[in-house]
Protein backbone atom coordinates (compact mmCIF):
# COMPACT_ATOMS: atom_id res chain seq x y z
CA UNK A 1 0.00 0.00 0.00
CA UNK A 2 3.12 2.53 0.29
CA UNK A 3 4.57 2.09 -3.32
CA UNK A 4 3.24 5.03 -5.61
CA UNK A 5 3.99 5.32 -9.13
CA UNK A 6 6.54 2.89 -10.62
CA UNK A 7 9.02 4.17 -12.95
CA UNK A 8 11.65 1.47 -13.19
CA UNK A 9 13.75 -1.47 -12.12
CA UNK A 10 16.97 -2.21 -11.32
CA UNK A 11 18.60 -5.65 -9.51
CA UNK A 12 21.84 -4.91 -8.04
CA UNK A 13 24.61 -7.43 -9.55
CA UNK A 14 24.99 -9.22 -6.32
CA UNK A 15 21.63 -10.40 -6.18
CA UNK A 16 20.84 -8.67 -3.25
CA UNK A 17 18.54 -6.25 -3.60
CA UNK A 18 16.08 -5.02 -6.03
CA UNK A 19 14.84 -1.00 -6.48
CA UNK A 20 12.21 0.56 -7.73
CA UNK A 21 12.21 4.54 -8.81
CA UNK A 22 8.88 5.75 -7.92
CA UNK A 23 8.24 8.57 -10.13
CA UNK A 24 7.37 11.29 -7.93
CA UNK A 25 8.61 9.97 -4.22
CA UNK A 26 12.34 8.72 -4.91
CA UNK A 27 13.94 4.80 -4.27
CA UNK A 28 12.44 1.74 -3.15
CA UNK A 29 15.25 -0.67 -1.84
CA UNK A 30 13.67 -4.34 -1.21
CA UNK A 31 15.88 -7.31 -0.25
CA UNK A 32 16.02 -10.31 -2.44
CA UNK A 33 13.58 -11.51 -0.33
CA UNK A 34 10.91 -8.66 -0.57
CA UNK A 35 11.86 -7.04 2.55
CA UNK A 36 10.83 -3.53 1.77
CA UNK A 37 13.85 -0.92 3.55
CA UNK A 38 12.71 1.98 2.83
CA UNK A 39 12.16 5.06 0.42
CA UNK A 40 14.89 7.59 0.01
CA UNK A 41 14.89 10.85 -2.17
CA UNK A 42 17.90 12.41 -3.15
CA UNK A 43 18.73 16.51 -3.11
CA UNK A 44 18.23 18.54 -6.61
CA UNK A 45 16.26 14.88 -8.51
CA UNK A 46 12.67 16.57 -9.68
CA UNK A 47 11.30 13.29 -10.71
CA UNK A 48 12.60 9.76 -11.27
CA UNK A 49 12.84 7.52 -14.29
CA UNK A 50 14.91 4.78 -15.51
CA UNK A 51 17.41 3.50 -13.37
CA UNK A 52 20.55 1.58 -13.93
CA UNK A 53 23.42 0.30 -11.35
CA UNK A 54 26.58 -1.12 -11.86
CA UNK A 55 28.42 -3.39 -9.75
CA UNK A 56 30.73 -0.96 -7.90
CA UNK A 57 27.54 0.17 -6.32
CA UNK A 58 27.64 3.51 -8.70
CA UNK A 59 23.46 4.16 -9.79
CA UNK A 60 21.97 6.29 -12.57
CA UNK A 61 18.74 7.99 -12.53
CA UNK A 62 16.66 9.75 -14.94
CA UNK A 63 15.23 12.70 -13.61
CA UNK A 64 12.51 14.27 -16.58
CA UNK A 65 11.74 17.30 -14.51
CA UNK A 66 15.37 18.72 -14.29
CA UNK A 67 16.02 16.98 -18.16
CA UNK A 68 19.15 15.41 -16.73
CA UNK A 69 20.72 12.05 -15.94
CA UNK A 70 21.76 12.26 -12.85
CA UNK A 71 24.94 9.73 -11.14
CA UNK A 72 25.02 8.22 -7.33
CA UNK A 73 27.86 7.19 -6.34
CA UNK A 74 28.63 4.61 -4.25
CA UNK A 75 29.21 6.89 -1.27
CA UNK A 76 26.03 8.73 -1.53
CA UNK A 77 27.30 11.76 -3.25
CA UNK A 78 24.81 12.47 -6.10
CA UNK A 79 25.81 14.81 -9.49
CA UNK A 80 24.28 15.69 -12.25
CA UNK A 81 25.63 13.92 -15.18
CA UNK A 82 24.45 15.18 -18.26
CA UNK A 83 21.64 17.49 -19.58
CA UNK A 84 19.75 19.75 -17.91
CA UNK A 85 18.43 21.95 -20.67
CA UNK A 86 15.40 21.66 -22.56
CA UNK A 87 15.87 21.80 -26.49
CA UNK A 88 16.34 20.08 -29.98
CA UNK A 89 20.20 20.40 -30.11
CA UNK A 90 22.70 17.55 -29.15
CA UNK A 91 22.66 17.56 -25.03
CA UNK A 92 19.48 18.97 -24.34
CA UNK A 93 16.16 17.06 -24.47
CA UNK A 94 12.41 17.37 -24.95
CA UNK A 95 10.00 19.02 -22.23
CA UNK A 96 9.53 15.49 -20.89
CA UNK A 97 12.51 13.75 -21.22
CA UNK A 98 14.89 11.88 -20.27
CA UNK A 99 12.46 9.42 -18.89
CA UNK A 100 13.76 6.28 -20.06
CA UNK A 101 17.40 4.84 -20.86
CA UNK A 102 19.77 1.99 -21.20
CA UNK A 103 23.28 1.14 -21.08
CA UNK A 104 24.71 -1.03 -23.65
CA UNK A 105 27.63 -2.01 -25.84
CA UNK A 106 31.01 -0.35 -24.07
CA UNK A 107 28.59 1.23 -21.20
CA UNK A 108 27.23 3.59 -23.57
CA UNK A 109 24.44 5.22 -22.24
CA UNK A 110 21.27 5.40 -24.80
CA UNK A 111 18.28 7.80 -23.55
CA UNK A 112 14.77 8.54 -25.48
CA UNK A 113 14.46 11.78 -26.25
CA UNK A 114 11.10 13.33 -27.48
CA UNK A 115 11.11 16.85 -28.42
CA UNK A 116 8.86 19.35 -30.54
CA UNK A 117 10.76 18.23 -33.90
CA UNK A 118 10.39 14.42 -33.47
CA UNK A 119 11.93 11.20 -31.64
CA UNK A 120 15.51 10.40 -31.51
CA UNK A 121 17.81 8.53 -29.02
CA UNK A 122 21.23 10.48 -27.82
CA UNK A 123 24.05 8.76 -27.37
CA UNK A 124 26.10 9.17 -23.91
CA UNK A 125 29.54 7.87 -22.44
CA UNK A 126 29.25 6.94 -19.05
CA UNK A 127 31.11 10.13 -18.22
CA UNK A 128 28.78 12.01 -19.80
CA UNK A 129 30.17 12.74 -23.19
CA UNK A 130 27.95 12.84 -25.57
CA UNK A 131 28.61 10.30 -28.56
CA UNK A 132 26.02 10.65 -31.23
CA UNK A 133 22.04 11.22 -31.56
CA UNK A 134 19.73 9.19 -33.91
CA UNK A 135 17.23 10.49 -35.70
CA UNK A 136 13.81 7.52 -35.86
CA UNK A 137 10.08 7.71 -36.41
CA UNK A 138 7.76 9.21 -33.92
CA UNK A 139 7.52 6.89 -30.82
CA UNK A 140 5.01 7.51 -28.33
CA UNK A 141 5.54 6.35 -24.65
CA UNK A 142 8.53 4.96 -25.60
CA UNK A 143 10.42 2.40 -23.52
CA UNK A 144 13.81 1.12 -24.47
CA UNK A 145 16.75 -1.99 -23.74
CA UNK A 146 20.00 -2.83 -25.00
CA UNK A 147 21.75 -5.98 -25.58
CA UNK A 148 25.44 -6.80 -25.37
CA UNK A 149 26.30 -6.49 -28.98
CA UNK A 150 24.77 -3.05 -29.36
CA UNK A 151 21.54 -3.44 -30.48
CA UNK A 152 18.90 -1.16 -29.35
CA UNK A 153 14.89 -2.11 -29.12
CA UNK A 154 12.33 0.66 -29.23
CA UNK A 155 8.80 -0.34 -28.45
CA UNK A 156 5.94 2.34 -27.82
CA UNK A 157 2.01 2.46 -27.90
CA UNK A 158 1.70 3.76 -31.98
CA UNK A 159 4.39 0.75 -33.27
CA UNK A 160 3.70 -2.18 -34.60
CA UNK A 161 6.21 -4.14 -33.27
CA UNK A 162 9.78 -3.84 -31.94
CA UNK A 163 12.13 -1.42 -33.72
CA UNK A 164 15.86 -2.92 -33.82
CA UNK A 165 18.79 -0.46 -34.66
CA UNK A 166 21.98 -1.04 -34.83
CA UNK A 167 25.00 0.75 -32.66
CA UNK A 168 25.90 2.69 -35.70
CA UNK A 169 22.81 4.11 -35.37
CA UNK A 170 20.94 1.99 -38.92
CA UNK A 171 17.40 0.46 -38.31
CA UNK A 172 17.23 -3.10 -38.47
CA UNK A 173 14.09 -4.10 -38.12
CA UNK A 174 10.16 -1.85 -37.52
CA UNK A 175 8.17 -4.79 -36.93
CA UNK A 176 10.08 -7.34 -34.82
CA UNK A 177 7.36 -9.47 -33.05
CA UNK A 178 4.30 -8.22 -34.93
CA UNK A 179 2.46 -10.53 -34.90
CA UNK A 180 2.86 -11.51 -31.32
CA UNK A 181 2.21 -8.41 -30.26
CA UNK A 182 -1.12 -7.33 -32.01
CA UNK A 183 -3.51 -5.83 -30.09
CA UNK A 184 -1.04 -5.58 -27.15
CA UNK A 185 -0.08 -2.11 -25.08
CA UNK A 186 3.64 -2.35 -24.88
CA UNK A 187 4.64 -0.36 -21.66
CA UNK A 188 8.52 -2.03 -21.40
CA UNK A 189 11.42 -4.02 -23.00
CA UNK A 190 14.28 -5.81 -21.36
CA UNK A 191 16.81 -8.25 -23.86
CA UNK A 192 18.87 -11.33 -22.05
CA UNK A 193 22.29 -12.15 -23.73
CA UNK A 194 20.87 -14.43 -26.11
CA UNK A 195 19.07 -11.63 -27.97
CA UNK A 196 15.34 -12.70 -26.43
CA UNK A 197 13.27 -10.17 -25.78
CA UNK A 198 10.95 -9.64 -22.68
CA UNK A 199 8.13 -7.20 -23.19
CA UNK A 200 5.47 -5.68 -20.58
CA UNK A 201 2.24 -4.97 -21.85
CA UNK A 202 -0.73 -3.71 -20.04
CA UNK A 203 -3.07 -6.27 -21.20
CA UNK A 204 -1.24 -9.63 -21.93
CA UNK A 205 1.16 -9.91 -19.53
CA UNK A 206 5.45 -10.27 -20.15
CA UNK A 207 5.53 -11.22 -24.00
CA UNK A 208 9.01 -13.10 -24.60
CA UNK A 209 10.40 -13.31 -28.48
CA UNK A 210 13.21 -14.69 -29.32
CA UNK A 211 15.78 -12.54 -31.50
CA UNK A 212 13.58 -12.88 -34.20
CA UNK A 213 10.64 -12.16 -33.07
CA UNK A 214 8.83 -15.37 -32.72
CA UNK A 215 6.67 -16.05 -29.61
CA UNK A 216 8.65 -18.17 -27.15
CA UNK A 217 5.24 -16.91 -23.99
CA UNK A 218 3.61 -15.75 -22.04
CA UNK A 219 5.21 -14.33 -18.38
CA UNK A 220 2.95 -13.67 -15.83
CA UNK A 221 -1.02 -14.21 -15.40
CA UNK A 222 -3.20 -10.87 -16.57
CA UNK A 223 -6.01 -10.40 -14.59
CA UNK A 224 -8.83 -7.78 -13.98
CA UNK A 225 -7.50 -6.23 -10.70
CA UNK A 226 -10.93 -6.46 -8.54
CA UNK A 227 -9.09 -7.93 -5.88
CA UNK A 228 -5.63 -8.16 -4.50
CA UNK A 229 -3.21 -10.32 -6.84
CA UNK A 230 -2.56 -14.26 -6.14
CA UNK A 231 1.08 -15.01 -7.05
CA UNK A 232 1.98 -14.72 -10.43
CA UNK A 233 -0.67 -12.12 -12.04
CA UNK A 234 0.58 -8.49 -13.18
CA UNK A 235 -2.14 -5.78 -13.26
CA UNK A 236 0.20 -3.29 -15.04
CA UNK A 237 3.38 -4.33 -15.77
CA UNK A 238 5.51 -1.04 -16.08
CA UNK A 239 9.12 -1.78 -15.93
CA UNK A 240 11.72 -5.25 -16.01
CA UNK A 241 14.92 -5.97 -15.22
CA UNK A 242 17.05 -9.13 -15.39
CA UNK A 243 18.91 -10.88 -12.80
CA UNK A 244 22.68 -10.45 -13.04
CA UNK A 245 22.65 -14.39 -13.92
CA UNK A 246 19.68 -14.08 -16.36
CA UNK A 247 17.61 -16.14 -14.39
CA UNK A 248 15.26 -13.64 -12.52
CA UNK A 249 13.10 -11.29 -14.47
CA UNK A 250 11.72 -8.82 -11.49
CA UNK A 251 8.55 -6.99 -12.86
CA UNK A 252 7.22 -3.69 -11.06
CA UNK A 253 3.38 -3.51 -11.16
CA UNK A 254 2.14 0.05 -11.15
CA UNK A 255 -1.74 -1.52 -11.78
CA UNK A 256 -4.61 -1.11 -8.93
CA UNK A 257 -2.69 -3.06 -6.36
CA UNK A 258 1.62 -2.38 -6.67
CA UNK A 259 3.54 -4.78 -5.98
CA UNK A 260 6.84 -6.43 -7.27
CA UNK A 261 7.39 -9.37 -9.18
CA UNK A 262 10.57 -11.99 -9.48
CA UNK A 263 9.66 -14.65 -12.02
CA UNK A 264 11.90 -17.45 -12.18
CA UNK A 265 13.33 -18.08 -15.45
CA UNK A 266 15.92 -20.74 -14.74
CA UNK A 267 14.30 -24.27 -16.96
CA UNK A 268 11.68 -25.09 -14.41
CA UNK A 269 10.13 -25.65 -17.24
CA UNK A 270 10.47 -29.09 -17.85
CA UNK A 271 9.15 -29.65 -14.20
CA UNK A 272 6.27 -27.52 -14.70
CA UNK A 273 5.20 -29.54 -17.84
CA UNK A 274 5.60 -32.86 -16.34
CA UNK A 275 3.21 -31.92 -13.70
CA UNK A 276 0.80 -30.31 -16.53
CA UNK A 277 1.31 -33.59 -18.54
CA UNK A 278 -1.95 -35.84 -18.92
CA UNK A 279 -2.06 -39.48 -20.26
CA UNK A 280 -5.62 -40.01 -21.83
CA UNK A 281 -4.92 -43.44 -23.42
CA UNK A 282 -5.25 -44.85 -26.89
CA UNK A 283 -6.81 -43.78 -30.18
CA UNK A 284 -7.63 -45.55 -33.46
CA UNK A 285 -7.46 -44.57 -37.35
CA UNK A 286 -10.56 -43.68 -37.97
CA UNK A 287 -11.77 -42.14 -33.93
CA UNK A 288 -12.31 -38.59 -32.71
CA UNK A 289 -12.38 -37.72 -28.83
CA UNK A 290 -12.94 -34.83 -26.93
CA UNK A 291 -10.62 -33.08 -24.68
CA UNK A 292 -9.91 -30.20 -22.22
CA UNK A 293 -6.68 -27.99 -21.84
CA UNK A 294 -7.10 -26.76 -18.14
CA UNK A 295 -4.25 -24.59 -15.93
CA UNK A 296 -3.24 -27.73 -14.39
CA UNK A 297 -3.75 -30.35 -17.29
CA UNK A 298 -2.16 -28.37 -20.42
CA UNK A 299 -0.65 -31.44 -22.01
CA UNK A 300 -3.11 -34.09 -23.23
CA UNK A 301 -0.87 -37.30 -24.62
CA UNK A 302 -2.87 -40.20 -26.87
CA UNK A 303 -1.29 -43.03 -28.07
CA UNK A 304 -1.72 -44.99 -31.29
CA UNK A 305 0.20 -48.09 -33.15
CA UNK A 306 0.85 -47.25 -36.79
CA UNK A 307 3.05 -49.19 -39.37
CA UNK A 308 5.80 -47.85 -41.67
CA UNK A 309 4.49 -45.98 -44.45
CA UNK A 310 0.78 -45.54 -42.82
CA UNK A 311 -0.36 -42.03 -44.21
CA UNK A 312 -2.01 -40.16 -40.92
CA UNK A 313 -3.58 -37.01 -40.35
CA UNK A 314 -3.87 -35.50 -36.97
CA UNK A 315 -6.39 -32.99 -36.29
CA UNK A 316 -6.94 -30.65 -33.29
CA UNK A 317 -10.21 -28.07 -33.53
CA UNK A 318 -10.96 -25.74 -30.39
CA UNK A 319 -13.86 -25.45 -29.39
CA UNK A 320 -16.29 -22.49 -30.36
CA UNK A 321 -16.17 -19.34 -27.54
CA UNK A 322 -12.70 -20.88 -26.43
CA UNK A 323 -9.32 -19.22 -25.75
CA UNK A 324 -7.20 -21.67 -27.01
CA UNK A 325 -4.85 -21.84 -29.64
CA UNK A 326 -4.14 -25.71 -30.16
CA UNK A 327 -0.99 -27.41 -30.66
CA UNK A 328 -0.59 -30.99 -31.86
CA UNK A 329 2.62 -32.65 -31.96
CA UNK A 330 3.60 -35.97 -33.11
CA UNK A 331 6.44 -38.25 -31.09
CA UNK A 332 7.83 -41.80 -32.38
CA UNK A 333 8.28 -44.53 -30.02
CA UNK A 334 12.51 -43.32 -29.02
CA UNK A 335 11.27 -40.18 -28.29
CA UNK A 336 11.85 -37.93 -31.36
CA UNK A 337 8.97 -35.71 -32.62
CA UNK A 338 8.71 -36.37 -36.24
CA UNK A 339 5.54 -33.57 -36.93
CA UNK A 340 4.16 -30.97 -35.68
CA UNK A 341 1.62 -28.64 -36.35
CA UNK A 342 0.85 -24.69 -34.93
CA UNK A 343 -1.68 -23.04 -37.48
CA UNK A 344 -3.40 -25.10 -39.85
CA UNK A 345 -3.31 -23.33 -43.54
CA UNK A 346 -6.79 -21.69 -44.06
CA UNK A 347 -7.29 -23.89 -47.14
CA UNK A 348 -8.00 -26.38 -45.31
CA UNK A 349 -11.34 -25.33 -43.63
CA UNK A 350 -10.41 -25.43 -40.11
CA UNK A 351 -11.20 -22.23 -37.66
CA UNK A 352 -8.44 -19.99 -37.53
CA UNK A 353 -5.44 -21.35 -35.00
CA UNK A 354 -6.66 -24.64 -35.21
CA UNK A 355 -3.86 -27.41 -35.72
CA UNK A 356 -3.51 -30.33 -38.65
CA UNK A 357 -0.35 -32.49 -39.04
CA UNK A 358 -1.58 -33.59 -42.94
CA UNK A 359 -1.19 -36.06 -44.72
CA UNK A 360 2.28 -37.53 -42.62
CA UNK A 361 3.69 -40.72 -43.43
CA UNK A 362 4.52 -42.73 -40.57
CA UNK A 363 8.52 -43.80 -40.66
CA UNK A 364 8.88 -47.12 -39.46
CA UNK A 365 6.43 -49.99 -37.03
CA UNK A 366 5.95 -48.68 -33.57
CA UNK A 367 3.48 -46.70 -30.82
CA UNK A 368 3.56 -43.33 -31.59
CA UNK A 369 2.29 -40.45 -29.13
CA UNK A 370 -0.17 -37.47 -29.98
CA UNK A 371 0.62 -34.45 -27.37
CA UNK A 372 -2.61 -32.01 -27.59
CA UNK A 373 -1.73 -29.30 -26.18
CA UNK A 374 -1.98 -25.05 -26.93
CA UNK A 375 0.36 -22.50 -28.36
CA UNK A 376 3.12 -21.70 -25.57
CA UNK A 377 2.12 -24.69 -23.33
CA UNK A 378 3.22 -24.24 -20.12
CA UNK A 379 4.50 -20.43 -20.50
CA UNK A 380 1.02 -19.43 -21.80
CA UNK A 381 -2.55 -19.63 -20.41
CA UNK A 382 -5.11 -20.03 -22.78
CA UNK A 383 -7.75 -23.17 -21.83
CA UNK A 384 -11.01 -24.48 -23.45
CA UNK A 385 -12.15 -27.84 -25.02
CA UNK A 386 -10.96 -29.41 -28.44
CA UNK A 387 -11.72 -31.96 -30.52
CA UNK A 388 -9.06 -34.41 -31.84
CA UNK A 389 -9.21 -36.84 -35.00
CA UNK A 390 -6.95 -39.45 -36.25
CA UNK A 391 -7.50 -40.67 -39.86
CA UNK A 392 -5.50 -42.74 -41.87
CA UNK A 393 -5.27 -40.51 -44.58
């Protein structure tokens, strides 16, 4: 009930402690255990943005009021790095910026800037020299990350998808992750070191892509905020970081009820979809049952003896009114998967995101196993009943 408005996120690289800039009040600190210590404001910061902290206990803070950056070191002493002016030239910034930033490639420090002649992202040393501004499209409530190699990602509420540009300052990509992130409110970005990308959205949760854009999740349960959260839902999602080791990802919630999130990224996952795993026997050529895909049951497995050369077709049809996207697999008896099937093509005359492995011949004798299950599996939440077919055609 204390926390105000969240800003940002930072996770100090010992693990110990996580904090939170509240935009108007100053510092969260919490302990790696959520023991909240306290809120401290600093002399001459108007406001607080994006924060960043480096292992020898030196922090940066955004501060959109005084349009600075300003530096912490690890004695207390704060300074005013950079800025401080408001205008269009190199070293000044927009009436409401710098709110967000990110240090990158050689600890250069990349900040948003949006002023009355357009978007563009000023490049900083960490002493405060600047480097180089970039000139891109208009972005509106920007948010930004960078990964190791240089890259910078741009999402904001009037893109598509993610904007990629490279440290020499050429765009990459406009529409990284499109597709995953239609009808989505992107609020912020984080990258890991393997180029996947971890996006907050105020309707759909943490989306992750990998470095192409692809949909690897869902991170967190959305959920409509008329009561206090159980573990695991996000209200409003409005700022990530990573764990030094890449296998936290702390989310602060600025929704109805604030709190902070750590979500464990570190291959539960093949835990989790044991437990989610459900065996519902055999099926023949020729047979179509009905099934559910619940939060606990996610992975429905059928069995089936086929010969070598048997042409099969595997069909998986949500039902009507239903939230899930289906996801059929096939699996030969040593454990490979030899098919698998994500959208059907619409020629075929299924609904759209139902599933079809066509037309697959069988490789050799043996009991294979269908797994009917949805689009993410056990990083995503959609449930609902299906209807599965095996023909031998």
């Amino acid at each position: 009930p204390k926390f105000g408005t969240f800003a940002d996120i930072g996770a100090t690289a010992d693990g110990s402690s996580v904090l939170v800039t509240d935009s108007k009040n100053g510092v969260w600190t919490l302990s790696a255990n959520g023991t909240l210590s306290g809120l401290k404001a600093y002399d001459g910061i108007g406001a607080y943005g994006s924060i960043a902290l480096f292992r020898d206990g030196t922090r940066y803070i955004a501060d959109p009021v005084n349009h600075a950056v300003w530096v912490i070191q690890a004695n207390g002493i704060v300074k005013k790095l950079l800025g401080g002016t408001v205008g269009n030239t190199r070293g000044t910034f927009g009436a409401t910026s710098p709110r967000v930033f990110s240090f990158g490639y050689s600890n250069t420090l990349n900040i948003l800037d949006n002023t009355d002649k357009g978007t563009r992202i000023q490049v900083y040393g960490r002493g405060g020299d600047i480097l180089t501004s970039w000139d891109i499209d208009p972005v509106e409530d920007g948010a930004l990350a960078t990964d190791p190699n240089g890259y910078v990602y741009v999402v904001g509420k009037n893109l598509a998808g993610v904007l990629k540009i490279a440290a020499n300052g050429k765009v990459m990509a406009k529409d990284l992750g499109k597709s995953a992130l239609a009808g989505t409110t992107p609020l912020a970005i984080e990258v890991d070191r393997f180029g996947n990308l971890y996006i907050a959205t105020a309707d759909s949760g943490v989306i992750k892509l990998d470095a192409s854009g692809a949909l690897q999740g869902i991170i967190g349960e959305p959920y409509d905020e008329t009561a206090p959260p159980k573990a695991g839902q996000i209200g409003k999602p409005v700022a990530l970081a990573l764990a030094q080791d890449g296998n936290i990802l702390y989310i602060a919630d600025a929704g109805k009820y604030p709190q902070v999130v750590a979500m464990a990224l570190n291959g539960n996952a093949a835990i989790n979809v044991t437990a989610g795993t459900k065996a519902m026997g055999s099926i023949s050529y020729g047979q179509a049952v009905n099934g559910q895909i619940t939060p606990e049951a996610f992975v429905n497995i059928y069995t089936f003896d086929g010969k070598a050369g048997d042409l099969m077709t595997i069909t998986m049809r949500a039902a009507d009114g239903s939230s899930l996207d289906p996801f059929v697999d096939l699996i030969a008896s040593d454990g490979t998967r030899v098919a698998v099937n994500d959208d059907a093509p619409p020629t075929l005359g299924l609904g759209k995101g139902d599933a079809q492995i066509t037309s697959f011949k069988l490789p050799y004798k043996g009991t294979y196993t269908i797994r009917a299950t949805r689009f993410g599996r056990e990083t995503t939440n959609g449930t609902g009943s299906y209807t599965l077919t095996l023909d031998n055609k």
